[in-house]
PDB file of N, CA and C in Angstrom:
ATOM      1  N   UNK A   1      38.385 -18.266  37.087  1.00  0.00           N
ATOM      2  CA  UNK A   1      37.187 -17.645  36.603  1.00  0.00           C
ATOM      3  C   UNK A   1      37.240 -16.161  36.959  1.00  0.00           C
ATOM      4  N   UNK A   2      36.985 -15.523  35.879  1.00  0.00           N
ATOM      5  CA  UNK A   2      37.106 -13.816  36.206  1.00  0.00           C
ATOM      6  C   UNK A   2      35.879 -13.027  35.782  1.00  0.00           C
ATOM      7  N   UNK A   3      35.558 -12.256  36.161  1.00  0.00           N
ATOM      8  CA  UNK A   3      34.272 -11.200  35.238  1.00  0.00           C
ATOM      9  C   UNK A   3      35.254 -10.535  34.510  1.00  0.00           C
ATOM     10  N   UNK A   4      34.579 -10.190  33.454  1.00  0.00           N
ATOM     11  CA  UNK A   4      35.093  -8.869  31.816  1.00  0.00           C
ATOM     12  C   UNK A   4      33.639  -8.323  31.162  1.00  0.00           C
ATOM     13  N   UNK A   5      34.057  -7.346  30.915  1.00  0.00           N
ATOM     14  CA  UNK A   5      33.441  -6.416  29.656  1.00  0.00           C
ATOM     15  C   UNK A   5      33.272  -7.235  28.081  1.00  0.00           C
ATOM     16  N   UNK A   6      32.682  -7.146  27.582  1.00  0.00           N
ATOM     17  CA  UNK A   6      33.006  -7.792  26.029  1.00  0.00           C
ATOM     18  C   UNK A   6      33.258  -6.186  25.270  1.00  0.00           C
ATOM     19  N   UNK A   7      34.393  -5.922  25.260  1.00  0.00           N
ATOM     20  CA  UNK A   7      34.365  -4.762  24.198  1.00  0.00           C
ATOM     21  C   UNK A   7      34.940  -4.904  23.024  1.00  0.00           C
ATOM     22  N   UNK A   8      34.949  -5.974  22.394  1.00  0.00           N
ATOM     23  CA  UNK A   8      35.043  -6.159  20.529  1.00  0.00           C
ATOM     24  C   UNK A   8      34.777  -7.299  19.979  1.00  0.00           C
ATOM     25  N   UNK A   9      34.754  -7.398  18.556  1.00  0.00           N
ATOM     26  CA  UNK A   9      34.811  -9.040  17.871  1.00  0.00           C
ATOM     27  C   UNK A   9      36.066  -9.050  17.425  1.00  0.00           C
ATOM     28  N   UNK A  10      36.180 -10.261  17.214  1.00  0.00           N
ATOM     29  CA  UNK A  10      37.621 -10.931  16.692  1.00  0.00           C
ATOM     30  C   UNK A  10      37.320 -11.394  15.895  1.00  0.00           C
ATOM     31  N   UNK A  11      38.130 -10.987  14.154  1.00  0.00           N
ATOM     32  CA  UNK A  11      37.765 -11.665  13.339  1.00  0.00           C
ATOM     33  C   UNK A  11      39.351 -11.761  12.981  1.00  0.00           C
ATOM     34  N   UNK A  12      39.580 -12.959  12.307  1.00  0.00           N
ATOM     35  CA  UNK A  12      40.328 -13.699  11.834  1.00  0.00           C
ATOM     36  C   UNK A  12      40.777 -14.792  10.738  1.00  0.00           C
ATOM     37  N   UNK A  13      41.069 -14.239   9.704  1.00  0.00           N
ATOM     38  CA  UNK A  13      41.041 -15.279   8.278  1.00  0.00           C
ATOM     39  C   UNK A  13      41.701 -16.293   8.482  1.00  0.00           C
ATOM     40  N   UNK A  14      42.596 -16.092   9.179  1.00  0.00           N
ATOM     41  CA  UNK A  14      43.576 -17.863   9.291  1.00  0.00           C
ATOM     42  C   UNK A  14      43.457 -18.283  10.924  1.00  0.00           C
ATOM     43  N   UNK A  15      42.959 -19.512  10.912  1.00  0.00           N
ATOM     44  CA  UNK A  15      42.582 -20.195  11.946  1.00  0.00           C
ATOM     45  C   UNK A  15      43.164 -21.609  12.153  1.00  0.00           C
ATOM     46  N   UNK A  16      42.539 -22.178  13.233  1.00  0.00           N
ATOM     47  CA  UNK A  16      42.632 -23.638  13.195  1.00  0.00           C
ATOM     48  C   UNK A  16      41.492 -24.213  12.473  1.00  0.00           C
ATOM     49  N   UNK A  17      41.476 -25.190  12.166  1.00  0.00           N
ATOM     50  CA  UNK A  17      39.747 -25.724  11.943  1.00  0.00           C
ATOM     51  C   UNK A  17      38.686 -25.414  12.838  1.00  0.00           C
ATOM     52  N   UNK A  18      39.326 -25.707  14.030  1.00  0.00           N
ATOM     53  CA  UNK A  18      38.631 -26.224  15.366  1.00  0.00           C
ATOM     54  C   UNK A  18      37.818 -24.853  15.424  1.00  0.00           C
ATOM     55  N   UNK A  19      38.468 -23.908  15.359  1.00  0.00           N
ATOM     56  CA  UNK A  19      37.679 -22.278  15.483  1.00  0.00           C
ATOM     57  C   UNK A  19      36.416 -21.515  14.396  1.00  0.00           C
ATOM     58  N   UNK A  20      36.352 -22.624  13.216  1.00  0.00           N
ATOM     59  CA  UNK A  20      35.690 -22.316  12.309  1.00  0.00           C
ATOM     60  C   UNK A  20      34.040 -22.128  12.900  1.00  0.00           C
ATOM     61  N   UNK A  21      33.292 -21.058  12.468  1.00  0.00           N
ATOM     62  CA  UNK A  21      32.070 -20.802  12.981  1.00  0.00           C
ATOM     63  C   UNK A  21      31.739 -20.740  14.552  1.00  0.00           C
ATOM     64  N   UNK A  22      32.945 -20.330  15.122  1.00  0.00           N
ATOM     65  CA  UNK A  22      32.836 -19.814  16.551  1.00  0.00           C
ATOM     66  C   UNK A  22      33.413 -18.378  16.563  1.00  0.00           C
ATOM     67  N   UNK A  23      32.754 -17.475  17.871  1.00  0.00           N
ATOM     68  CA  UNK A  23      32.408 -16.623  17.617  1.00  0.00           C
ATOM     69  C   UNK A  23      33.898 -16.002  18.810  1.00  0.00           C
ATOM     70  N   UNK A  24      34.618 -15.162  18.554  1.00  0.00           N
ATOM     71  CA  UNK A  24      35.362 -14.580  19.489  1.00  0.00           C
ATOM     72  C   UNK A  24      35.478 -13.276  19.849  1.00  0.00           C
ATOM     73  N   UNK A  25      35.104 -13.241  21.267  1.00  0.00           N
ATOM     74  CA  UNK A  25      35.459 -11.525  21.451  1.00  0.00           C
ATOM     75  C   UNK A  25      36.553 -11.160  22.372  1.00  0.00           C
ATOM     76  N   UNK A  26      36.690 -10.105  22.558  1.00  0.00           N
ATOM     77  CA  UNK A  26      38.182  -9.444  22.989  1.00  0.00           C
ATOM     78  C   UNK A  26      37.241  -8.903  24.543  1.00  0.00           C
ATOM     79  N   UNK A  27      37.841  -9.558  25.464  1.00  0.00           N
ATOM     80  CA  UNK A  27      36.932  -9.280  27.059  1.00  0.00           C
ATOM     81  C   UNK A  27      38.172  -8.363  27.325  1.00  0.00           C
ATOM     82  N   UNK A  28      37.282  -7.996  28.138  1.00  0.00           N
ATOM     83  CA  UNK A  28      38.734  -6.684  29.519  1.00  0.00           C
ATOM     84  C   UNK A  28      38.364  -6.941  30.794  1.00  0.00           C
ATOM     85  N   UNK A  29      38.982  -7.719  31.156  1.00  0.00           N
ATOM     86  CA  UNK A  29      38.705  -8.339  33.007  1.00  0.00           C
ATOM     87  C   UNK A  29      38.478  -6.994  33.559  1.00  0.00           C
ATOM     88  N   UNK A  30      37.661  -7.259  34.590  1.00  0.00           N
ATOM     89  CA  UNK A  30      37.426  -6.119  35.575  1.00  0.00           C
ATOM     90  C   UNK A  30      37.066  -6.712  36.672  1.00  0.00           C
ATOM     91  N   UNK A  31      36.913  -5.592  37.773  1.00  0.00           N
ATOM     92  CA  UNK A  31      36.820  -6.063  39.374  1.00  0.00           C
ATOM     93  C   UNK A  31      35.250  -5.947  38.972  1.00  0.00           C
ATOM     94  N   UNK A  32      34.757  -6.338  40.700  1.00  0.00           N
ATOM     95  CA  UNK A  32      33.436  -6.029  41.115  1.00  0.00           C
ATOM     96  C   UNK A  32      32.603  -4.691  41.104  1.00  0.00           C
ATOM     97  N   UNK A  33      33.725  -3.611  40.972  1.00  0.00           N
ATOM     98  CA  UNK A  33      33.900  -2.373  41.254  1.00  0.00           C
ATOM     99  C   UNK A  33      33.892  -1.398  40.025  1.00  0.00           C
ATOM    100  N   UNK A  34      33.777  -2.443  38.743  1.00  0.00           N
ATOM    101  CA  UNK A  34      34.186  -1.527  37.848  1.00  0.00           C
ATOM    102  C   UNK A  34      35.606  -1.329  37.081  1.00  0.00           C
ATOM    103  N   UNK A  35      36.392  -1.719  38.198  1.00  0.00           N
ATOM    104  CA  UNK A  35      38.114  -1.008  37.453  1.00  0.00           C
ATOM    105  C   UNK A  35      38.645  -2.296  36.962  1.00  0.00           C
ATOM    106  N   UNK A  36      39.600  -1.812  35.668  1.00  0.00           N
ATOM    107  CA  UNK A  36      40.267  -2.595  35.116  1.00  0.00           C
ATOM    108  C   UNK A  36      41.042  -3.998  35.629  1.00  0.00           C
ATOM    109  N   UNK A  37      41.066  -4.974  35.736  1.00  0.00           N
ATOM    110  CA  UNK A  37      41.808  -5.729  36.336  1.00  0.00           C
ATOM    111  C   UNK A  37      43.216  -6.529  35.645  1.00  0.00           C
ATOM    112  N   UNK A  38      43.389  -6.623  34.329  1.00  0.00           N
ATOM    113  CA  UNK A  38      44.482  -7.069  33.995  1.00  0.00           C
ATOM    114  C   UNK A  38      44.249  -6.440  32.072  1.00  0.00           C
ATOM    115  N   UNK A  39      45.093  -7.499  31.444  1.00  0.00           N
ATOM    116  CA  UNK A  39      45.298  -7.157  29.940  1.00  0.00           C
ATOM    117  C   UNK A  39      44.375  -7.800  29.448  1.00  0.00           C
ATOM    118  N   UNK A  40      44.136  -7.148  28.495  1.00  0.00           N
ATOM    119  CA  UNK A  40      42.533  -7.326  27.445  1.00  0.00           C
ATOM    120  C   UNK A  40      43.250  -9.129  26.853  1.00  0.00           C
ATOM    121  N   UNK A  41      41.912 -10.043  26.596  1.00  0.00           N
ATOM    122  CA  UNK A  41      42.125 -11.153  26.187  1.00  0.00           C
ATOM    123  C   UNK A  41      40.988 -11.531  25.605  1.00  0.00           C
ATOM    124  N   UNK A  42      41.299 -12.228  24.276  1.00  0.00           N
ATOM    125  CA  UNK A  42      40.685 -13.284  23.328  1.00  0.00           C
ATOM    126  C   UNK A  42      39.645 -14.659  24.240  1.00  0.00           C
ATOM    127  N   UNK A  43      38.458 -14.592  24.023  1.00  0.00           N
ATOM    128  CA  UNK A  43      37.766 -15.557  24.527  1.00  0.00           C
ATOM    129  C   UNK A  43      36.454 -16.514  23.121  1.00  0.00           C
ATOM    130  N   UNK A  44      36.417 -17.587  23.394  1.00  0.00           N
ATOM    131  CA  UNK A  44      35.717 -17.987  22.312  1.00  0.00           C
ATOM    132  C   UNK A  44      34.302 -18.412  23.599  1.00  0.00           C
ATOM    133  N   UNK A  45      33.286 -17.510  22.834  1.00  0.00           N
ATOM    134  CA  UNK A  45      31.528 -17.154  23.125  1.00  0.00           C
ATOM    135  C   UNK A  45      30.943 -18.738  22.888  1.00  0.00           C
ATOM    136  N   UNK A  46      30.227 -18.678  24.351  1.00  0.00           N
ATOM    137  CA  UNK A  46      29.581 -20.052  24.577  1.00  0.00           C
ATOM    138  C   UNK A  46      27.894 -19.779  24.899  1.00  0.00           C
ATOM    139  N   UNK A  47      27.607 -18.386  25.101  1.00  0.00           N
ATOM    140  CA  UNK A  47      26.976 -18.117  25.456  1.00  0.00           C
ATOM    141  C   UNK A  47      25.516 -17.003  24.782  1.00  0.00           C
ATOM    142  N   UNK A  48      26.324 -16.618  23.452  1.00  0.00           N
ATOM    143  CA  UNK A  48      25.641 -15.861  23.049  1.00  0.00           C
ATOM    144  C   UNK A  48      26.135 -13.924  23.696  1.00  0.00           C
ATOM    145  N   UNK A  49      26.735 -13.963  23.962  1.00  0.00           N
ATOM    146  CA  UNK A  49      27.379 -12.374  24.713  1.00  0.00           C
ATOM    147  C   UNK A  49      27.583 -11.691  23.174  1.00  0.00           C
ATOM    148  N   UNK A  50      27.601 -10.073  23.712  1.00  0.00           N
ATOM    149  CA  UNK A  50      27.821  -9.188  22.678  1.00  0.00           C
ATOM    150  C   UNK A  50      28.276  -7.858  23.459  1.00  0.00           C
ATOM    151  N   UNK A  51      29.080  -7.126  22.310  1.00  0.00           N
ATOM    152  CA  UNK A  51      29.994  -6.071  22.962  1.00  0.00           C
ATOM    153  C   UNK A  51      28.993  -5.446  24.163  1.00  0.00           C
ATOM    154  N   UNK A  52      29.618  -5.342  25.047  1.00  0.00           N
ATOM    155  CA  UNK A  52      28.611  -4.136  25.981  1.00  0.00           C
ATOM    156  C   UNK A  52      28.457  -4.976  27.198  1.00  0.00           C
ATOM    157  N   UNK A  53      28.152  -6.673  26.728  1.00  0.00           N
ATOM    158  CA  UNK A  53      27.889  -7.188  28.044  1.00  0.00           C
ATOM    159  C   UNK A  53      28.934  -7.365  29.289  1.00  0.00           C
ATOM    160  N   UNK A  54      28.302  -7.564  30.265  1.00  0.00           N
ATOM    161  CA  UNK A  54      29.237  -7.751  31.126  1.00  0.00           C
ATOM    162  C   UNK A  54      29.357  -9.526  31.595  1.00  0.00           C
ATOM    163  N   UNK A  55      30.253 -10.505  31.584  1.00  0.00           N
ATOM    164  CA  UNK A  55      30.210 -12.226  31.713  1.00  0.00           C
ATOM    165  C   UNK A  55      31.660 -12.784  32.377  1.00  0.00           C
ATOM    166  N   UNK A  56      30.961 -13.546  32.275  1.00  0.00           N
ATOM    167  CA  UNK A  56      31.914 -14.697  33.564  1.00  0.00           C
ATOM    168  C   UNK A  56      32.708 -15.117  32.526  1.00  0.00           C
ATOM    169  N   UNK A  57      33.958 -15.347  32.481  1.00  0.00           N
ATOM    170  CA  UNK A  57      34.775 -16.327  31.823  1.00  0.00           C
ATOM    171  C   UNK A  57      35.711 -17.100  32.267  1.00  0.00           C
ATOM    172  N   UNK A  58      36.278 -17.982  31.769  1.00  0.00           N
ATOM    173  CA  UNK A  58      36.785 -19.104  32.395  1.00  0.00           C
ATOM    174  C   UNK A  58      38.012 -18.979  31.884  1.00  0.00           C
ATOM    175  N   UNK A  59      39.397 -19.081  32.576  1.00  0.00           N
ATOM    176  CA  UNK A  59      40.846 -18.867  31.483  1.00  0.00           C
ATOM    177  C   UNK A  59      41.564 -20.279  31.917  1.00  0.00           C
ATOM    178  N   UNK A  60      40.900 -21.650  32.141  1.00  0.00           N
ATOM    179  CA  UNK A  60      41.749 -22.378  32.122  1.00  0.00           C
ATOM    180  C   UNK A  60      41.765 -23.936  30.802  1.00  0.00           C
ATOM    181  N   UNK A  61      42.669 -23.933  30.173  1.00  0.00           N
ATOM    182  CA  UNK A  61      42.707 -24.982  29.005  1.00  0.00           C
ATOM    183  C   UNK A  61      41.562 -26.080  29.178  1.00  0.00           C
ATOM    184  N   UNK A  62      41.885 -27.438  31.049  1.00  0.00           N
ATOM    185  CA  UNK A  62      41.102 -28.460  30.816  1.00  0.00           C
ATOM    186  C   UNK A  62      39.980 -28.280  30.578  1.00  0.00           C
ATOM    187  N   UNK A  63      39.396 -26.814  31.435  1.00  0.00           N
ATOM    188  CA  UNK A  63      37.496 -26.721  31.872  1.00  0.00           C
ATOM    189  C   UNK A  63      36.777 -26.403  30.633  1.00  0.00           C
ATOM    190  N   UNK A  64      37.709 -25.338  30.065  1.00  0.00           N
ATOM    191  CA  UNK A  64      37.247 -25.095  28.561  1.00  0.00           C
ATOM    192  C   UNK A  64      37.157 -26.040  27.317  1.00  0.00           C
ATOM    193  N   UNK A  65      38.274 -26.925  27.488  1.00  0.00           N
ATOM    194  CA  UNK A  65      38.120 -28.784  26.810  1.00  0.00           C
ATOM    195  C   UNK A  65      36.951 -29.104  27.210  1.00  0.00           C
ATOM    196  N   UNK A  66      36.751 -29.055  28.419  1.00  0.00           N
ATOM    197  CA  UNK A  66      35.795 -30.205  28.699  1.00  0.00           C
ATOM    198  C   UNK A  66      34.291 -29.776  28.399  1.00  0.00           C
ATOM    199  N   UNK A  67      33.889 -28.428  28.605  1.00  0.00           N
ATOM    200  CA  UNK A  67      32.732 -27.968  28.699  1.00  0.00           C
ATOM    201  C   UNK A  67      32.647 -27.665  26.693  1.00  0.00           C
ATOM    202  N   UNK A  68      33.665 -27.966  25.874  1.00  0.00           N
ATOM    203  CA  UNK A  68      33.456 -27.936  24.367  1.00  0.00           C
ATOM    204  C   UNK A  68      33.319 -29.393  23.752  1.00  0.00           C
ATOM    205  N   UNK A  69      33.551 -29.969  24.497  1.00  0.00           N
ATOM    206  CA  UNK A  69      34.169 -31.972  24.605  1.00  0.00           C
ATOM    207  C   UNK A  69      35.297 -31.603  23.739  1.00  0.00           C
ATOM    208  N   UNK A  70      36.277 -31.386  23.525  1.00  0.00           N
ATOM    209  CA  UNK A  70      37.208 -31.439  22.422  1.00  0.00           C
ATOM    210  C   UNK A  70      38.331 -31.245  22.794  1.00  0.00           C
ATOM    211  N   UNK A  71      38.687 -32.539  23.582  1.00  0.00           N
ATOM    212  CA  UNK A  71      40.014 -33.265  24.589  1.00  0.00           C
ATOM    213  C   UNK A  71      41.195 -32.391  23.869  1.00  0.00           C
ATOM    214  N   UNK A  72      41.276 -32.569  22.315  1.00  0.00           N
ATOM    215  CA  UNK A  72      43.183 -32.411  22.567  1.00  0.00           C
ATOM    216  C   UNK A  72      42.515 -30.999  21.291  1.00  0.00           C
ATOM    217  N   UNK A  73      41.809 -29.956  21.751  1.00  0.00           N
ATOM    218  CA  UNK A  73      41.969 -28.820  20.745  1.00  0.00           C
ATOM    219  C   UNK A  73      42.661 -27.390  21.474  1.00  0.00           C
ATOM    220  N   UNK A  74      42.896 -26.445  20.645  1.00  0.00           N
ATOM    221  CA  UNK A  74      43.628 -25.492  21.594  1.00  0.00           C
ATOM    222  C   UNK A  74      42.574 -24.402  22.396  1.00  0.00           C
ATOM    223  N   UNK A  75      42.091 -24.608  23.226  1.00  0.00           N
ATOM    224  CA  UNK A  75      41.294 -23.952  24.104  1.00  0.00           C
ATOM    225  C   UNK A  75      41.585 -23.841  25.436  1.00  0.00           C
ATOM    226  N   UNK A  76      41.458 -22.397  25.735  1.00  0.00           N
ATOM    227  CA  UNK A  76      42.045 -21.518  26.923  1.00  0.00           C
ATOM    228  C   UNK A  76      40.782 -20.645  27.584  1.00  0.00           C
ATOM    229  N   UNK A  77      40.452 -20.225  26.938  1.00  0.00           N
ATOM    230  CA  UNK A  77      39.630 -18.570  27.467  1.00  0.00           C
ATOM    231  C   UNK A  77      38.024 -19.300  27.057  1.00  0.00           C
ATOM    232  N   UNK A  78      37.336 -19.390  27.512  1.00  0.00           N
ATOM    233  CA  UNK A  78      35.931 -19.355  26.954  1.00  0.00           C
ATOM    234  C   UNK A  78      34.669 -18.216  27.983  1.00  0.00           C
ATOM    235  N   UNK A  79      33.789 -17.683  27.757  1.00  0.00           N
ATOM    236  CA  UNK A  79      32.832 -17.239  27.980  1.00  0.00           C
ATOM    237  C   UNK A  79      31.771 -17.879  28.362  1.00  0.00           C
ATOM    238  N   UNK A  80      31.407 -18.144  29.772  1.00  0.00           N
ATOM    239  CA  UNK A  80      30.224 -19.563  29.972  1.00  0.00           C
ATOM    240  C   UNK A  80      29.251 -18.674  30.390  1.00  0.00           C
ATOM    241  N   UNK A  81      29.201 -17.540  30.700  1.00  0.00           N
ATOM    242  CA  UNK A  81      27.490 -16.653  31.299  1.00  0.00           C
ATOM    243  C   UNK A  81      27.443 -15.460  31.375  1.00  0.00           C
ATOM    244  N   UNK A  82      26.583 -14.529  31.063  1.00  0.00           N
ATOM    245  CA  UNK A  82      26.222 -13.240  31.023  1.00  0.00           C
ATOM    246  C   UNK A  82      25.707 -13.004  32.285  1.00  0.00           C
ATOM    247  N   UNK A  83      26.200 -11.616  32.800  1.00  0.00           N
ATOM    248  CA  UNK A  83      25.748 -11.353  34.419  1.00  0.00           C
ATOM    249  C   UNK A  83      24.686 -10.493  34.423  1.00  0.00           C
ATOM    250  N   UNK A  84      23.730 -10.735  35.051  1.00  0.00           N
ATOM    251  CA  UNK A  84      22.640  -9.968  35.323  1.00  0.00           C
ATOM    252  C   UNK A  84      22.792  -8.820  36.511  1.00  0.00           C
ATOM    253  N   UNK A  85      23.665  -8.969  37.456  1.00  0.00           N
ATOM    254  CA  UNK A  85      23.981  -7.920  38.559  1.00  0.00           C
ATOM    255  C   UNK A  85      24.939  -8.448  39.459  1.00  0.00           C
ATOM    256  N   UNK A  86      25.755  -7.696  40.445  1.00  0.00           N
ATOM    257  CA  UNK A  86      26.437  -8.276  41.618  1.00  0.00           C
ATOM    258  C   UNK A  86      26.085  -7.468  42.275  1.00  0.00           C
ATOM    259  N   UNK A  87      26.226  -8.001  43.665  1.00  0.00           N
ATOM    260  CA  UNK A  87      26.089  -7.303  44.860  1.00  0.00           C
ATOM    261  C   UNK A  87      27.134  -7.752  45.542  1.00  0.00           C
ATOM    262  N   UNK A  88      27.336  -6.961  46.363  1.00  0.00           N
ATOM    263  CA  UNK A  88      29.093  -6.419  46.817  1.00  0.00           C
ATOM    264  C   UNK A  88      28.848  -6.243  48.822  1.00  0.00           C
ATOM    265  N   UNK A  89      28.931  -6.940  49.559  1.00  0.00           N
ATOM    266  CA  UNK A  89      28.635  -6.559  51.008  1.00  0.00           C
ATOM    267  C   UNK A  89      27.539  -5.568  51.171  1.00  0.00           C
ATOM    268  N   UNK A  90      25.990  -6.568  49.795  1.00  0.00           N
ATOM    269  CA  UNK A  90      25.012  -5.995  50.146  1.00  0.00           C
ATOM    270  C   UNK A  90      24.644  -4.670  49.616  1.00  0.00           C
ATOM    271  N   UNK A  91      26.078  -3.814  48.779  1.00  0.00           N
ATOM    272  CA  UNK A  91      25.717  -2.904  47.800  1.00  0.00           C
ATOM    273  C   UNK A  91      26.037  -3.544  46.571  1.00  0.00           C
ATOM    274  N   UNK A  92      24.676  -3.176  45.370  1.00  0.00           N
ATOM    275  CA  UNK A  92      24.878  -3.468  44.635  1.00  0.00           C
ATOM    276  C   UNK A  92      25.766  -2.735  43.323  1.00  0.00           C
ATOM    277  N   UNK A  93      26.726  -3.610  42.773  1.00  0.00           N
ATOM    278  CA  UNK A  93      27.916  -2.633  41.953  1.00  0.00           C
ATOM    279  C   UNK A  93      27.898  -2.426  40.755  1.00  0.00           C
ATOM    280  N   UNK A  94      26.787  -3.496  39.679  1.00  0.00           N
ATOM    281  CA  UNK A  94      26.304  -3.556  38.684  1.00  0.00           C
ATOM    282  C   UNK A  94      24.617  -4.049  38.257  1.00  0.00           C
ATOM    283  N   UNK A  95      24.524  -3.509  37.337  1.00  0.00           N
ATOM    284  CA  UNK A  95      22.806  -3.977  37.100  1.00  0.00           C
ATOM    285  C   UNK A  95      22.947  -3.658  35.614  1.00  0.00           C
ATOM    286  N   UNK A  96      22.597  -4.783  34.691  1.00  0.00           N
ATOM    287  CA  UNK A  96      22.997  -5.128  33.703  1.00  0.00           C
ATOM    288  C   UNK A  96      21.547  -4.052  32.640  1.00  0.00           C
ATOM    289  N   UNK A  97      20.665  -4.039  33.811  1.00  0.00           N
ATOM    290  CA  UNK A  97      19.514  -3.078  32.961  1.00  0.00           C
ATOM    291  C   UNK A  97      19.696  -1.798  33.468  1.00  0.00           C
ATOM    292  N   UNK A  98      20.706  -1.455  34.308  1.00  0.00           N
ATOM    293  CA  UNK A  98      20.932   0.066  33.802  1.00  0.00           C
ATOM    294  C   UNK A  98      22.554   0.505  33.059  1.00  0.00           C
ATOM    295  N   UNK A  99      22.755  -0.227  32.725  1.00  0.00           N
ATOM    296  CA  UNK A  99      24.406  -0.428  32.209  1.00  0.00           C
ATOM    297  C   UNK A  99      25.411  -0.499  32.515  1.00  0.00           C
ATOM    298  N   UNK A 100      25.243  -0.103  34.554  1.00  0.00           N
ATOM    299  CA  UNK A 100      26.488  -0.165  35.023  1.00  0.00           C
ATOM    300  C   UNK A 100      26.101   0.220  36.736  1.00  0.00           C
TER     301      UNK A 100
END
């Protein structure tokens, strides 16, 4: 489980079935801190998120099966919650109502 940015949509004409009328955006992991943490990645939205937000996502195949029920489909990355703030040893490092 990692925090990311949502900074795009993913649109895509050729799919699986399984992806039809789900919504995908392009997250950019980041620390607690703000800074980049790895390479930008494809996540399919469980949550309702949109570019700008900041959310929790999940990068492992079973949890993302299980929390879609859909045992044998190809799912990796999903988006399960939008963050409202962290606090960091009591300083706080984000606040989702002032943007950062």
């Amino acid at each position: 489980m990692f925090l990311a940015d949502v900074v795009g949509n993913v649109v895509s004409p050729i799919q699986c079935d399984f992806l039809n009328g789900r919504v995908l955006l392009l997250v950019q992991p980041v620390t607690p801190r703000d800074m980049p943490a790895s390479n930008a990645r494809i996540a399919i939205d469980t949550v309702g998120a949109g570019e700008g937000d900041r959310v929790l996502v999940i990068d492992e195949g079973n949890s993302g099966r299980q929390i879609l029920g859909a045992s044998d489909e190809p799912v990796k990355t999903l988006i399960v919650g939008v963050v409202d703030h962290i606090e960091l040893h009591g300083e706080h490092t984000y606040n989702h109502c002032e943007g950062a």
